[in-house]
Structure formats: C-alpha cells, structure tokens
C-alpha atoms as a PDB file:
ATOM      1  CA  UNK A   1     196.125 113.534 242.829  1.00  0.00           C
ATOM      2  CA  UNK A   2     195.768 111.557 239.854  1.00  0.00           C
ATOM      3  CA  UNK A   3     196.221 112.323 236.687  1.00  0.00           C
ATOM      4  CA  UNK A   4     193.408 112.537 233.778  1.00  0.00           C
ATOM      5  CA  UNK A   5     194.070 110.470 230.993  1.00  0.00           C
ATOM      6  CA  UNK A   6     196.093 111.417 228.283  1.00  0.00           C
ATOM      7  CA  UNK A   7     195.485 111.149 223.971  1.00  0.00           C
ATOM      8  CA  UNK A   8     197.963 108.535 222.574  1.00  0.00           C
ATOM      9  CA  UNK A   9     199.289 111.329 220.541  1.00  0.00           C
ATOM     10  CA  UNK A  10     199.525 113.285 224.103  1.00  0.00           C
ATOM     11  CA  UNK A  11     197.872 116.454 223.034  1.00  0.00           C
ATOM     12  CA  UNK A  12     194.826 116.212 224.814  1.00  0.00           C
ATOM     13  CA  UNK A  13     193.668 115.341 228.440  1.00  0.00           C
ATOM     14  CA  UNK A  14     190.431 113.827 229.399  1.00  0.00           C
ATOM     15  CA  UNK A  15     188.296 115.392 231.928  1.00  0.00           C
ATOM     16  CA  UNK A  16     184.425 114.107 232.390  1.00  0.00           C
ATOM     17  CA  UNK A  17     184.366 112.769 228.642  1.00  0.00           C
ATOM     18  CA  UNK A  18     186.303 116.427 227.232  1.00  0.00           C
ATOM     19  CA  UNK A  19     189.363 116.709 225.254  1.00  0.00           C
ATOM     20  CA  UNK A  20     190.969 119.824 226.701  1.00  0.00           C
ATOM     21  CA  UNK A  21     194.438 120.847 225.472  1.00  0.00           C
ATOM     22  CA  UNK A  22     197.376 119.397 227.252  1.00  0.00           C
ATOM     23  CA  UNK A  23     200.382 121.791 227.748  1.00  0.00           C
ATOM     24  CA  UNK A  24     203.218 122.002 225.020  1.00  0.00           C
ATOM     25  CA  UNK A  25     205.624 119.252 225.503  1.00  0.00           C
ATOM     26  CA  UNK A  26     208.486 120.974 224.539  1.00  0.00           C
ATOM     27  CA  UNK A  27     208.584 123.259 227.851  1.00  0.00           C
ATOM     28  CA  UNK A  28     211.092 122.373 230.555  1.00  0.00           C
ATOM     29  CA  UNK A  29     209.874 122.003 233.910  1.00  0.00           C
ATOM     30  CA  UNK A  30     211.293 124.903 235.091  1.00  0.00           C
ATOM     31  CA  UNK A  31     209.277 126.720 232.298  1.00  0.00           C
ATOM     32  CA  UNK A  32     206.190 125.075 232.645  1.00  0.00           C
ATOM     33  CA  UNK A  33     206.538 125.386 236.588  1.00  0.00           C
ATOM     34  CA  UNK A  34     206.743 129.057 235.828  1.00  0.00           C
ATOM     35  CA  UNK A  35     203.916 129.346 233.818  1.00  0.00           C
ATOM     36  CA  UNK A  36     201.422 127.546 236.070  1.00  0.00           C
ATOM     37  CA  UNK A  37     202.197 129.425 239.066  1.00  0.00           C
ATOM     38  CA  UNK A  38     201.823 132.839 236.856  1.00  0.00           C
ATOM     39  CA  UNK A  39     198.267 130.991 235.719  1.00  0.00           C
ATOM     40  CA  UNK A  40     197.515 130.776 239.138  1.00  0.00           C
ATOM     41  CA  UNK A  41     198.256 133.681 240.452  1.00  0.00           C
ATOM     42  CA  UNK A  42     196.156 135.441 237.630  1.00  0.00           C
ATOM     43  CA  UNK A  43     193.163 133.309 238.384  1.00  0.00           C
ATOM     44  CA  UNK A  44     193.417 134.175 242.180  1.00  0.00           C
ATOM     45  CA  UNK A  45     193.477 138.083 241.390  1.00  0.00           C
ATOM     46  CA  UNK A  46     190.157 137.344 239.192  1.00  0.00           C
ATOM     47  CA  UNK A  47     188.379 136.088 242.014  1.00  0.00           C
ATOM     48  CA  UNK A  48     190.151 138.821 244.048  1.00  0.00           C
ATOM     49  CA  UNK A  49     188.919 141.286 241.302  1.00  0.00           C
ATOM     50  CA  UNK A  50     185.988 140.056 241.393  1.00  0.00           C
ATOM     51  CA  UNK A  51     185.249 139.939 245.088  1.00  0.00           C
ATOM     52  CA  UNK A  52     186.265 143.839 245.013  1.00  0.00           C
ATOM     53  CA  UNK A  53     183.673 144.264 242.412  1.00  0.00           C
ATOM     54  CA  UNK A  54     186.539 145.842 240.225  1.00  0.00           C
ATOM     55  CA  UNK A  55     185.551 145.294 236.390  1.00  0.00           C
ATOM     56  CA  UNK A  56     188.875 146.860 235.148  1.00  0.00           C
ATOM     57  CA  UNK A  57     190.942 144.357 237.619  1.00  0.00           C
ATOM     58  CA  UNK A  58     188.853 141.471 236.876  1.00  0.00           C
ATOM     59  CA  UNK A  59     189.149 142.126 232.756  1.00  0.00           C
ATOM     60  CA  UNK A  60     193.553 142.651 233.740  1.00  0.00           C
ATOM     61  CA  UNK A  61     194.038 139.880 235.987  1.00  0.00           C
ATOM     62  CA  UNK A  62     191.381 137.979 232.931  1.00  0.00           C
ATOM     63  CA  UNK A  63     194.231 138.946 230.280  1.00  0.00           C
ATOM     64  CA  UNK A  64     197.121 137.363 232.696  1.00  0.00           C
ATOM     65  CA  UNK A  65     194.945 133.708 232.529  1.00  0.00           C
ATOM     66  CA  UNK A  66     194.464 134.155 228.504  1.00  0.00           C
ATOM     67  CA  UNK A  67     198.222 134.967 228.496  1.00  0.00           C
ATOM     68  CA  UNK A  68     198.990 131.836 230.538  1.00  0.00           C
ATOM     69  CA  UNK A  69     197.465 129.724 228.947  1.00  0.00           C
ATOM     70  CA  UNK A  70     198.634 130.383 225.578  1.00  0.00           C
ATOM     71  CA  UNK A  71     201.895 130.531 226.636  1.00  0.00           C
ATOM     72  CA  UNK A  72     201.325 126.528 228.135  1.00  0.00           C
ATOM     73  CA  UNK A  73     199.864 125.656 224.809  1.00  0.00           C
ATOM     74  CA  UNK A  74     196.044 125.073 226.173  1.00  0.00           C
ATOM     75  CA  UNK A  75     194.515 128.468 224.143  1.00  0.00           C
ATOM     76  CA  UNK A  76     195.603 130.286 221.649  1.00  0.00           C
ATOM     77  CA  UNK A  77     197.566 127.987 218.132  1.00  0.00           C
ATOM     78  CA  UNK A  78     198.167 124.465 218.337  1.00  0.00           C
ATOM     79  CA  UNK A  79     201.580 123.362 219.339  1.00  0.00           C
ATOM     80  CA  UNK A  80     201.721 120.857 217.008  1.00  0.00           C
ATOM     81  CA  UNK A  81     202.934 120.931 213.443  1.00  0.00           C
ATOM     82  CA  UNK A  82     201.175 118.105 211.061  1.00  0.00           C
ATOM     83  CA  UNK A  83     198.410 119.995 210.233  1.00  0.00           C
ATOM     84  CA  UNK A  84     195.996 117.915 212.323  1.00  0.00           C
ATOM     85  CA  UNK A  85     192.854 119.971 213.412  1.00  0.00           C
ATOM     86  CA  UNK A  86     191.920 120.607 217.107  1.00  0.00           C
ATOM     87  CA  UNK A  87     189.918 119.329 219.095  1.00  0.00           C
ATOM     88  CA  UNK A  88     190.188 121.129 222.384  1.00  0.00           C
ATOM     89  CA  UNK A  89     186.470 121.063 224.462  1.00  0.00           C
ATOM     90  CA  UNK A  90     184.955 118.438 222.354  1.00  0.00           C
ATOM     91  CA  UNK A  91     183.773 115.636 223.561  1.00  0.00           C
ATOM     92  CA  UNK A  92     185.468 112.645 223.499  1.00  0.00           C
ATOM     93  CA  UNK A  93     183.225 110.157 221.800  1.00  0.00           C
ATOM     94  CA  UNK A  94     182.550 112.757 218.596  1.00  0.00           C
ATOM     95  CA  UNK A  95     186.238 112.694 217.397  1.00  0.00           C
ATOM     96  CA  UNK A  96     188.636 110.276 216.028  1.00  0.00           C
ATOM     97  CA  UNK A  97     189.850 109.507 219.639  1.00  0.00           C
ATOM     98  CA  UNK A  98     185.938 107.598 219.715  1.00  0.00           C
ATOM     99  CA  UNK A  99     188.313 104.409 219.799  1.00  0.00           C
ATOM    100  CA  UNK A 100     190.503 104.803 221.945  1.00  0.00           C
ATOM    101  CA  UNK A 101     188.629 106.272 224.567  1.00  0.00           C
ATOM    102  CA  UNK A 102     185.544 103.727 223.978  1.00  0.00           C
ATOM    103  CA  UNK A 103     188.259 100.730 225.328  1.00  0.00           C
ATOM    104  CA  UNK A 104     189.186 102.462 228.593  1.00  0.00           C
ATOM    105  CA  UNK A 105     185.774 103.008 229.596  1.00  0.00           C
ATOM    106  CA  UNK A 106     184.003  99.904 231.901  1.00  0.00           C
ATOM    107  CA  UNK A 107     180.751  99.277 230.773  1.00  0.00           C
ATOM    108  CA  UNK A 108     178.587 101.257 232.796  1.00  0.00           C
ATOM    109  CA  UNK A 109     176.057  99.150 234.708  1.00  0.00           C
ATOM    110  CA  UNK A 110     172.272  98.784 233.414  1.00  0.00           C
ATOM    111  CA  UNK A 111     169.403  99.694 235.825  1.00  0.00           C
ATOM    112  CA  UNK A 112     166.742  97.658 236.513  1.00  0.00           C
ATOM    113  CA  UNK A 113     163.260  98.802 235.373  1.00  0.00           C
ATOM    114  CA  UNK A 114     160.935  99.789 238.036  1.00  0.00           C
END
C-alpha cells in the first residue's frame, strides 16, 4: 500500500487534498504497533456495536477510538511544541502548506468544450 504524502515538517498526511494529523513521532514501533491494533480493534467493536443495535456498546467501543487516537497523536493536543497552530482536516490548498503541496500536484488536464 502506499503511503500518503507527508508535510515537510512531518505532522500532517495528505489524503484527497486533507491535512489529517500524522501520529507522534516520538513513539517506538512497538508503541505505535500497540496503539493501532487497540484503534482497530475499537473501531471493529463499533461496527460490531452497531450491527447489534447496542447504543451503550457503540458510545464504549466509540470512547476506545477517541482514546486511540489521542494516544497516537491524531486527536486530542498537538504533539508538537513551537506553538504552531493546527491544521488537522483542512484542506490543503487554504494553509501555509498551499506551496508545497501546489508543486507535487500534475497539472490536471483541461476538457475540451462541447
């Protein structure tokens, strides 16, 4: 599978023109192994939950994904420490990454008139 693109700074990926939160660099593998397998496991008992028509399992199992993802750096504060602001779910092309991102894009074919 191959990977989305990455910020220069590395705190973002790039997914259909989205920054999205990369996970903290500062986790070991074995650590951030951990974490996505407890992230997936909580986002197979939602759709578990949710298949059961359990509210009270769906809001738990809900609570497990929040937890795993704050704990991989993707929700909850930034991992970072120089004060810059976040950009998480923004589009690309309306923050200072504009630039960057602008350069690794092929120009997009024009179609004809008809």
């Amino acid at each position: 599978m191959t990977q989305p693109p990455r910020t220069p700074d590395g705190r973002y990926i790039v997914v259909d023109g989205v920054l999205w939160r990369a996970t903290r660099p500062d986790l070991s593998n074995t650590e951030r192994e951990r974490l996505v397998h407890a992230l997936m496991d909580a986002r197979r008992a939602v759709g578990v939950a949710k298949r059961a028509g359990d509210d009270a399992a769906v809001a738990t199992a809900r609570k497990a994904v929040d937890a795993a993802k704050i704990a991989l750096g993707e929700r909850g504060p930034v991992w970072w420490a120089d004060g810059a602001p976040d950009y998480n779910r923004h589009k690309v092309e309306n923050t200072p990454y504009a630039a960057w991102w602008a350069v690794r894009q092929p120009s997009l074919p024009t179609s004809p008139r008809t």
